[in-house]
Protein backbone atom coordinates (compact mmCIF):
# COMPACT_ATOMS: atom_id res chain seq x y z
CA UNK A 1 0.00 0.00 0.00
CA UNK A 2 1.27 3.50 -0.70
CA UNK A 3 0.80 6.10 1.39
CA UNK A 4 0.60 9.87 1.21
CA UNK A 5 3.00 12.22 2.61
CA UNK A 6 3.00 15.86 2.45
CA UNK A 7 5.67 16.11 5.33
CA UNK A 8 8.64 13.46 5.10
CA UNK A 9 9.63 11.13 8.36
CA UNK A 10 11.85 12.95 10.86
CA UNK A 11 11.20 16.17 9.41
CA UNK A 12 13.23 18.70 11.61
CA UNK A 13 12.36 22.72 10.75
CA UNK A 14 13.83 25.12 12.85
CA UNK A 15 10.59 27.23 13.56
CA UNK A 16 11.76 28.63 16.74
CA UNK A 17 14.76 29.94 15.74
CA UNK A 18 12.74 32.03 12.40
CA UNK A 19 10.53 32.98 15.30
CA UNK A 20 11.59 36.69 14.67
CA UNK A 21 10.50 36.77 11.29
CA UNK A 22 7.42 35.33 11.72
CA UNK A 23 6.19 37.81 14.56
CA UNK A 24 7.80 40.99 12.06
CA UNK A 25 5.51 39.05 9.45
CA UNK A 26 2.34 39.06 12.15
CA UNK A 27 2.83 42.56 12.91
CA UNK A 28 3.05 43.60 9.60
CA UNK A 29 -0.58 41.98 8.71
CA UNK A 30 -2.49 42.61 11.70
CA UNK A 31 -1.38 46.66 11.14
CA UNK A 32 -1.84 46.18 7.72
CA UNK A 33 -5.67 44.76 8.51
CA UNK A 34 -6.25 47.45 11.45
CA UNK A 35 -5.09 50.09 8.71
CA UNK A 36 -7.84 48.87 6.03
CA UNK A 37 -10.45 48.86 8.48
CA UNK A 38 -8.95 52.72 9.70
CA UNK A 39 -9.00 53.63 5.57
CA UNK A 40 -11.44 51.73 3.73
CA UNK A 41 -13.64 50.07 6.04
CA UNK A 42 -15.61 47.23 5.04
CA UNK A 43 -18.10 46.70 2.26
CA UNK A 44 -21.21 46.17 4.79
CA UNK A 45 -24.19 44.16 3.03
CA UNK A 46 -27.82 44.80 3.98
CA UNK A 47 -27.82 42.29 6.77
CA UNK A 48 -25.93 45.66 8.86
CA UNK A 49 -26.88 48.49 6.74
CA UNK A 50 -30.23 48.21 5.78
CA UNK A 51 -32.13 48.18 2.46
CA UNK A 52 -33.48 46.57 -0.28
CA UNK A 53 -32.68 43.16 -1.69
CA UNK A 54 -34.68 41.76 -4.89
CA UNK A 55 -33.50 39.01 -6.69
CA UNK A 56 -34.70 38.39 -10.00
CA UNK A 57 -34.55 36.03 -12.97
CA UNK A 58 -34.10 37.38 -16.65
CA UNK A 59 -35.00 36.05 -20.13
CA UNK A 60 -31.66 35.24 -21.15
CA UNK A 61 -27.95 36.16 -20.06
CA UNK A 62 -29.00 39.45 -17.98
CA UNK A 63 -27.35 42.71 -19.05
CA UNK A 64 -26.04 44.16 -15.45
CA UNK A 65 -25.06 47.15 -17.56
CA UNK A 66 -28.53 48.02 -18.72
CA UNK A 67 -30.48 47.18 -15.67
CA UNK A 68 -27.80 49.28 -13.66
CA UNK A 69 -28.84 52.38 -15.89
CA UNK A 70 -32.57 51.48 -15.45
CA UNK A 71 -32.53 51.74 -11.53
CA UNK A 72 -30.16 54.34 -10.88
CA UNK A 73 -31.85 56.51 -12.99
CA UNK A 74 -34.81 56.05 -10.32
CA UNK A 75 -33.39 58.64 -7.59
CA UNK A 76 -33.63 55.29 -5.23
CA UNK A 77 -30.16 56.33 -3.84
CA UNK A 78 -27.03 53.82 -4.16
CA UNK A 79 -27.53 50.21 -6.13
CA UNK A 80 -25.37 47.42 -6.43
CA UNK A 81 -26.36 44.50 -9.23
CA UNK A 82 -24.40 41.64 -9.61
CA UNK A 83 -24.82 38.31 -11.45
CA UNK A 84 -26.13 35.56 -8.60
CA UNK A 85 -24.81 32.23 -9.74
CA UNK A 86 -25.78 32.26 -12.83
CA UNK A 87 -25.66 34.54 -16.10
CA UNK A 88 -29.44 34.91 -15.69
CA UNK A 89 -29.69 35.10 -12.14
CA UNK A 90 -29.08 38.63 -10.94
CA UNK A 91 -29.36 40.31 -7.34
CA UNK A 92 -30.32 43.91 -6.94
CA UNK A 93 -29.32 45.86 -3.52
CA UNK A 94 -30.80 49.60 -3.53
CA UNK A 95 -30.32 51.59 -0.10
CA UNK A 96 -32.51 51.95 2.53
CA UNK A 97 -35.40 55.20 1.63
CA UNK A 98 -36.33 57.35 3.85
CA UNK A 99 -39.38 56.69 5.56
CA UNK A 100 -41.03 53.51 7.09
CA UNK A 101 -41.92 50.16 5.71
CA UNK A 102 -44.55 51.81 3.07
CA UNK A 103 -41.58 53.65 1.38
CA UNK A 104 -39.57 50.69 1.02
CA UNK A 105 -42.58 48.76 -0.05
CA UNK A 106 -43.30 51.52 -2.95
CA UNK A 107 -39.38 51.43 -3.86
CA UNK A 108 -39.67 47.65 -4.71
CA UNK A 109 -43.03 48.47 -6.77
CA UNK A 110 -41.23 50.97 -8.86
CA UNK A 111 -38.20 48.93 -9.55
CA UNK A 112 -40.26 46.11 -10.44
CA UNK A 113 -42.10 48.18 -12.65
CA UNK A 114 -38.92 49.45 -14.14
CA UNK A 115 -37.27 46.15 -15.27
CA UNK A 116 -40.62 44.12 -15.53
CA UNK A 117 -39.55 43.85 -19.72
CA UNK A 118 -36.31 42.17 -18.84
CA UNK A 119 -37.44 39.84 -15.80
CA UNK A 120 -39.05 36.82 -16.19
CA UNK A 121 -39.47 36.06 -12.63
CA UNK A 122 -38.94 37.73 -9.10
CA UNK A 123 -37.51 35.35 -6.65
CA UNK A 124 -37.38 36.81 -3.41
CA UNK A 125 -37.53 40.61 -2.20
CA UNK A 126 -36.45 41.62 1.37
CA UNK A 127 -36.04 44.67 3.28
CA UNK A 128 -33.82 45.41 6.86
CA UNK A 129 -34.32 48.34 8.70
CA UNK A 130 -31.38 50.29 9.96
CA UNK A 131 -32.06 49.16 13.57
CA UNK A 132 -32.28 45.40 12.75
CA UNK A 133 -28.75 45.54 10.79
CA UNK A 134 -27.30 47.44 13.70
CA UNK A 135 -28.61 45.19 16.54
CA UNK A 136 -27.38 42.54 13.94
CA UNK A 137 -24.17 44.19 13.78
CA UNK A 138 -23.93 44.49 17.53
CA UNK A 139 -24.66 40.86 17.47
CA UNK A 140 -21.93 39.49 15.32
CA UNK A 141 -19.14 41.46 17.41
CA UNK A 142 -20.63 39.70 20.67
CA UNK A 143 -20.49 36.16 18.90
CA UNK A 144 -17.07 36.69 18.20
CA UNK A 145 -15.46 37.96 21.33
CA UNK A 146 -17.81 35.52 23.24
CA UNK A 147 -15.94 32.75 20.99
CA UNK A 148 -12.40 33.57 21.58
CA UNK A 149 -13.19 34.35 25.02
CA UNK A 150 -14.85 30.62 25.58
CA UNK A 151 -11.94 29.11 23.81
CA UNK A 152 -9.06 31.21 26.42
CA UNK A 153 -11.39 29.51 29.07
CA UNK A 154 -10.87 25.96 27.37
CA UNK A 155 -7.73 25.88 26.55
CA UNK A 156 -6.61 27.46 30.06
CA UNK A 157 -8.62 24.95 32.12
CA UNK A 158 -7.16 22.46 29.72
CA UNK A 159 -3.61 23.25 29.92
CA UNK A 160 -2.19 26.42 31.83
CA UNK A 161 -2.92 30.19 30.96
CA UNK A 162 0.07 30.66 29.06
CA UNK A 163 -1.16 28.38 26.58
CA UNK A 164 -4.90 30.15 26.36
CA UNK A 165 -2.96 33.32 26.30
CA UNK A 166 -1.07 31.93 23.27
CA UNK A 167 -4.14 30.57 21.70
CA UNK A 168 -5.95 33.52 22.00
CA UNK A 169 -3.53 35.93 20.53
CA UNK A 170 -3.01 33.18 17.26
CA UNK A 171 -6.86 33.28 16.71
CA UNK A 172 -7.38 37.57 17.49
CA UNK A 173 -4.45 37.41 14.26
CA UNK A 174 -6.00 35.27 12.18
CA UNK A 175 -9.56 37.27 12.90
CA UNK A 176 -7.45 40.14 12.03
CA UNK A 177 -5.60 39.38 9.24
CA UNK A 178 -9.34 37.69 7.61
CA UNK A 179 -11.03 40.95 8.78
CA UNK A 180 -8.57 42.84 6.41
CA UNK A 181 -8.75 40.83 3.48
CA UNK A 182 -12.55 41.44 2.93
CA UNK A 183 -11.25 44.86 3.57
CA UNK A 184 -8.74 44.61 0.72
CA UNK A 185 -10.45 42.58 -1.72
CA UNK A 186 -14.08 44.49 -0.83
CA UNK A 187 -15.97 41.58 -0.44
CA UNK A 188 -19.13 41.63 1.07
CA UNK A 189 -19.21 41.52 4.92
CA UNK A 190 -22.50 39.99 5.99
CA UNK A 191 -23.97 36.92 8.45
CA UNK A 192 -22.39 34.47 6.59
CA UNK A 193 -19.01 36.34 6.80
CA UNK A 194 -18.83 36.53 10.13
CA UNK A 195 -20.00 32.85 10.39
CA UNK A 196 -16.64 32.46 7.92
CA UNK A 197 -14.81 34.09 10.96
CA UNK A 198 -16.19 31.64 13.70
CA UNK A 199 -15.33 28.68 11.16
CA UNK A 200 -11.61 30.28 11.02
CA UNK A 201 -11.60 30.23 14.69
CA UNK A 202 -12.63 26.99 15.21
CA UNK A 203 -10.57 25.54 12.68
CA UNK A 204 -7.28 27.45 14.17
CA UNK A 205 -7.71 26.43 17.61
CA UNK A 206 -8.48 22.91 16.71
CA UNK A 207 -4.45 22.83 14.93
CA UNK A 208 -3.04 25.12 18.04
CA UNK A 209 -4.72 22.64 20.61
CA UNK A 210 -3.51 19.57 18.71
CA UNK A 211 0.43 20.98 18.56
CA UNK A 212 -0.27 22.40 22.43
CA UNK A 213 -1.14 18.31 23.39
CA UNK A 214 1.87 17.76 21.75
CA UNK A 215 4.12 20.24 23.63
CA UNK A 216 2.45 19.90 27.09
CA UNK A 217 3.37 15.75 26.62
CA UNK A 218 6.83 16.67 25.61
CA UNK A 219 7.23 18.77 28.37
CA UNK A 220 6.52 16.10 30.82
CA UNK A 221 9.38 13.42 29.11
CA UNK A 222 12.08 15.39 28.58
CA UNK A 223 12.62 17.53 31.17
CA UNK A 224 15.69 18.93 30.76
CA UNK A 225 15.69 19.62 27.10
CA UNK A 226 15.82 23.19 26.50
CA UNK A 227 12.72 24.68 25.47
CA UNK A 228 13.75 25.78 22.01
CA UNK A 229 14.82 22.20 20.98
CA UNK A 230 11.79 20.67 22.69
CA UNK A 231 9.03 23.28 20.89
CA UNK A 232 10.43 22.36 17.60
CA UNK A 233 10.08 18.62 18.27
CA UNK A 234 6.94 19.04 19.42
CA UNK A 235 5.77 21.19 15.96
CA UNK A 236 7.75 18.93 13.54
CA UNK A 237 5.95 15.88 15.16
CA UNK A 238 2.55 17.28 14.40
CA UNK A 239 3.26 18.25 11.35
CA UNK A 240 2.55 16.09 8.99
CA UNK A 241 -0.85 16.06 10.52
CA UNK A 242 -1.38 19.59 10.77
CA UNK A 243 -0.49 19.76 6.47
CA UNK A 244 -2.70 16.72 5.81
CA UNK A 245 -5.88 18.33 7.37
CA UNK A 246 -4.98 22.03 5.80
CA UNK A 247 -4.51 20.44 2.23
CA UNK A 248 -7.97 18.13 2.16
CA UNK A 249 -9.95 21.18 3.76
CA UNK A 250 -8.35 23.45 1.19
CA UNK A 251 -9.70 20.87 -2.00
CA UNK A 252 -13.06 21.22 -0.58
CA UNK A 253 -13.22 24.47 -0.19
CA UNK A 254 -11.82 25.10 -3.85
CA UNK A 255 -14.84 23.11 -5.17
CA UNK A 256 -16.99 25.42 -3.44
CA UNK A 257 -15.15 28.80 -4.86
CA UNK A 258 -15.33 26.92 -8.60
CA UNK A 259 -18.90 25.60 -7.95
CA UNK A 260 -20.52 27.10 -5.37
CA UNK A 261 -21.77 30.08 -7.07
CA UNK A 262 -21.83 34.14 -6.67
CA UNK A 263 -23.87 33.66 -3.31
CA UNK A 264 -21.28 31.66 -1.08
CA UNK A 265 -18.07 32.60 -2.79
CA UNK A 266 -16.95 35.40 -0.63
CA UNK A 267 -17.50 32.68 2.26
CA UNK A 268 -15.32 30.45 0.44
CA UNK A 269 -12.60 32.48 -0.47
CA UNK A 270 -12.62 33.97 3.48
CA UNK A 271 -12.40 30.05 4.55
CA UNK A 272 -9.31 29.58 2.48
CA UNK A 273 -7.66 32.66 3.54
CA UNK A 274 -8.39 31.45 7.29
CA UNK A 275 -7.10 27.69 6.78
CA UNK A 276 -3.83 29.20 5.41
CA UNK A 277 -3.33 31.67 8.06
CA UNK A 278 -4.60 29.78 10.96
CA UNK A 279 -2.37 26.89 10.13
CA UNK A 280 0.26 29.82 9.74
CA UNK A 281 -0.44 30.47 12.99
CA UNK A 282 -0.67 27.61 15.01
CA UNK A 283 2.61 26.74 13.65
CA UNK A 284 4.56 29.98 14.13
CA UNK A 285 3.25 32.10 16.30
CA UNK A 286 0.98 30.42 18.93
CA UNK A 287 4.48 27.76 20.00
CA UNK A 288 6.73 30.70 19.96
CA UNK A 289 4.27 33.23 22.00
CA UNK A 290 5.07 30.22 24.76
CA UNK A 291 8.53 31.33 25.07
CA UNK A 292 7.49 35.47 25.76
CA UNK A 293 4.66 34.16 28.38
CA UNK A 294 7.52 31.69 30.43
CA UNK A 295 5.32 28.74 30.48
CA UNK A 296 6.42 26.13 33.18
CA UNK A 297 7.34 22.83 32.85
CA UNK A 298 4.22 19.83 34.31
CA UNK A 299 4.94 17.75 37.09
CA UNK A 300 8.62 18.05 37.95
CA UNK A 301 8.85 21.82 39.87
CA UNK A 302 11.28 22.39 37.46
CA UNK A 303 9.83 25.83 37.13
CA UNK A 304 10.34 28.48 34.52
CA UNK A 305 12.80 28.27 31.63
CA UNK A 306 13.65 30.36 29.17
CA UNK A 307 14.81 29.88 25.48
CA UNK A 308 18.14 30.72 26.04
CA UNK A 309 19.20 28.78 29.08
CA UNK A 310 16.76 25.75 28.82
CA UNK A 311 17.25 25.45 32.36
């Protein structure tokens, strides 16, 4: 039987010691990201600013051109049209009018009536009001810091709070760093993007708890091997592992950018971003960040050592 190895046997990388380039690396993305945000901000969808949604099917390949010149030529405010999926499956986002749920109601009537020629069918219309997306905003900021805050609790119950310390930091970077690509690229930031950010999470702890077994086990055998050797052990023995899981979740998720459609792509392209950098992470930056918070040695009051002495 063959088998299938990303990572050779007794692979030995020297991650600790290109521990300095990694953190000049982390810096440089997580300002980068914070900049973005500072700059650019995000490309909100309705879910947190409010609007308009109608999706429609046309008779034929739609032309996003013409239907663009139709509606703005309303006085509706800002649209956005893009192609859904498919050639002749097209979403239309207007802003939110002034007024209550009657103007909104009479905005949808006129763009209907506007593009009726060109449509064939209306699939769905929806409307948010600016104090749903905001309480939805408010929302998805509390589901987030309630996640990484759960998973310090884990992994410091589990292990000691150096390591939920550690873990914590890895996953506020990889939030970060994801945060600033939809920046970058201006994809749309909406409910399923910020489920794309608890996904990341998950996913990034799951890699930083597996290495953090690893180290915590190695801790307790060798005992006086200094910490620098033994964190490298530790990371080249779970590597093959850690590469296996981060390639297969990276083929599905490739399908889903090729084949999933307009609708879940930006989800799909945030996932793969995330796998990358949270297996980034876990690897070079949550280990090392064990070093700066002294983390003691189990079951032998051998107390604190640091990378230099190993003592």
């Amino acid at each position: 039987m063959i088998k299938l190895r990303l990572v050779p046997d007794n692979t030995s990388i020297a991650f600790i010691e290109k521990r300095f380039v990694a953190l000049i690396f982390s810096i440089f993305l997580t300002v980068g990201s914070l900049s973005l945000l500072g700059v650019k901000g995000l490309n909100l969808g309705i879910d947190f600013l409010g609007g308009i949604l109608v999706e429609v099917k046309t008779d034929g390949p739609a032309d996003v051109a013409g239907l663009r010149n139709k509606i703005s030529n309303l006085g509706l405010g800002e649209v956005s049209i893009q192609e859904f999926g498919a050639p002749d499956d097209v979403l239309i986002r207007v802003q939110r009018q002034k007024g209550g749920d009657a103007q909104q109601q009479e905005a949808v009537a006129i763009i209907s009536e506007a593009i009726k020629a060109e449509v064939i069918e209306f699939r769905r219309t929806e409307t948010v009001g600016p104090t749903v997306g905001a309480e939805l905003k408010e929302a998805a900021i509390l589901a987030v810091l309630l996640a990484i805050g759960a998973i310090l609790l884990y992994v410091w119950f589990r292990f000691e709070w150096q390591f939920g310390l550690g873990a914590v930091i890895a996953l506020s970077h990889d939030v970060l760093a994801t945060i600033g690509l939809f920046s970058l690229l201006g994809l749309e930031f909406n409910l399923a993007s910020v489920a794309a950010l608890l996904t990341i999470a998950g996913y990034s702890i799951n890699d930083t708890v597996v290495i953090y077994d690893r180290v915590r086990e190695n801790m307790r055998r060798y005992k006086s091997m200094p910490l620098t050797e033994l964190f490298n052990k530790s990371i080249n023995e779970t590597l093959a592992r850690t590469v296996m899981t981060s390639v297969t979740t990276l083929l599905a998720l490739l399908a889903l950018v090729v084949l999933g459609g307009e609708v879940i792509r930006g989800f799909s392209i945030a996932l793969i971003f995330g796998v990358l950098i949270g297996t980034y992470s876990s690897v070079a930056l949550a280990v090392p960040t064990l070093l700066y918070l002294r983390v003691e040695r189990n079951g032998g009051g051998e107390g604190k050592y640091s990378s230099q002495s190993g003592e």
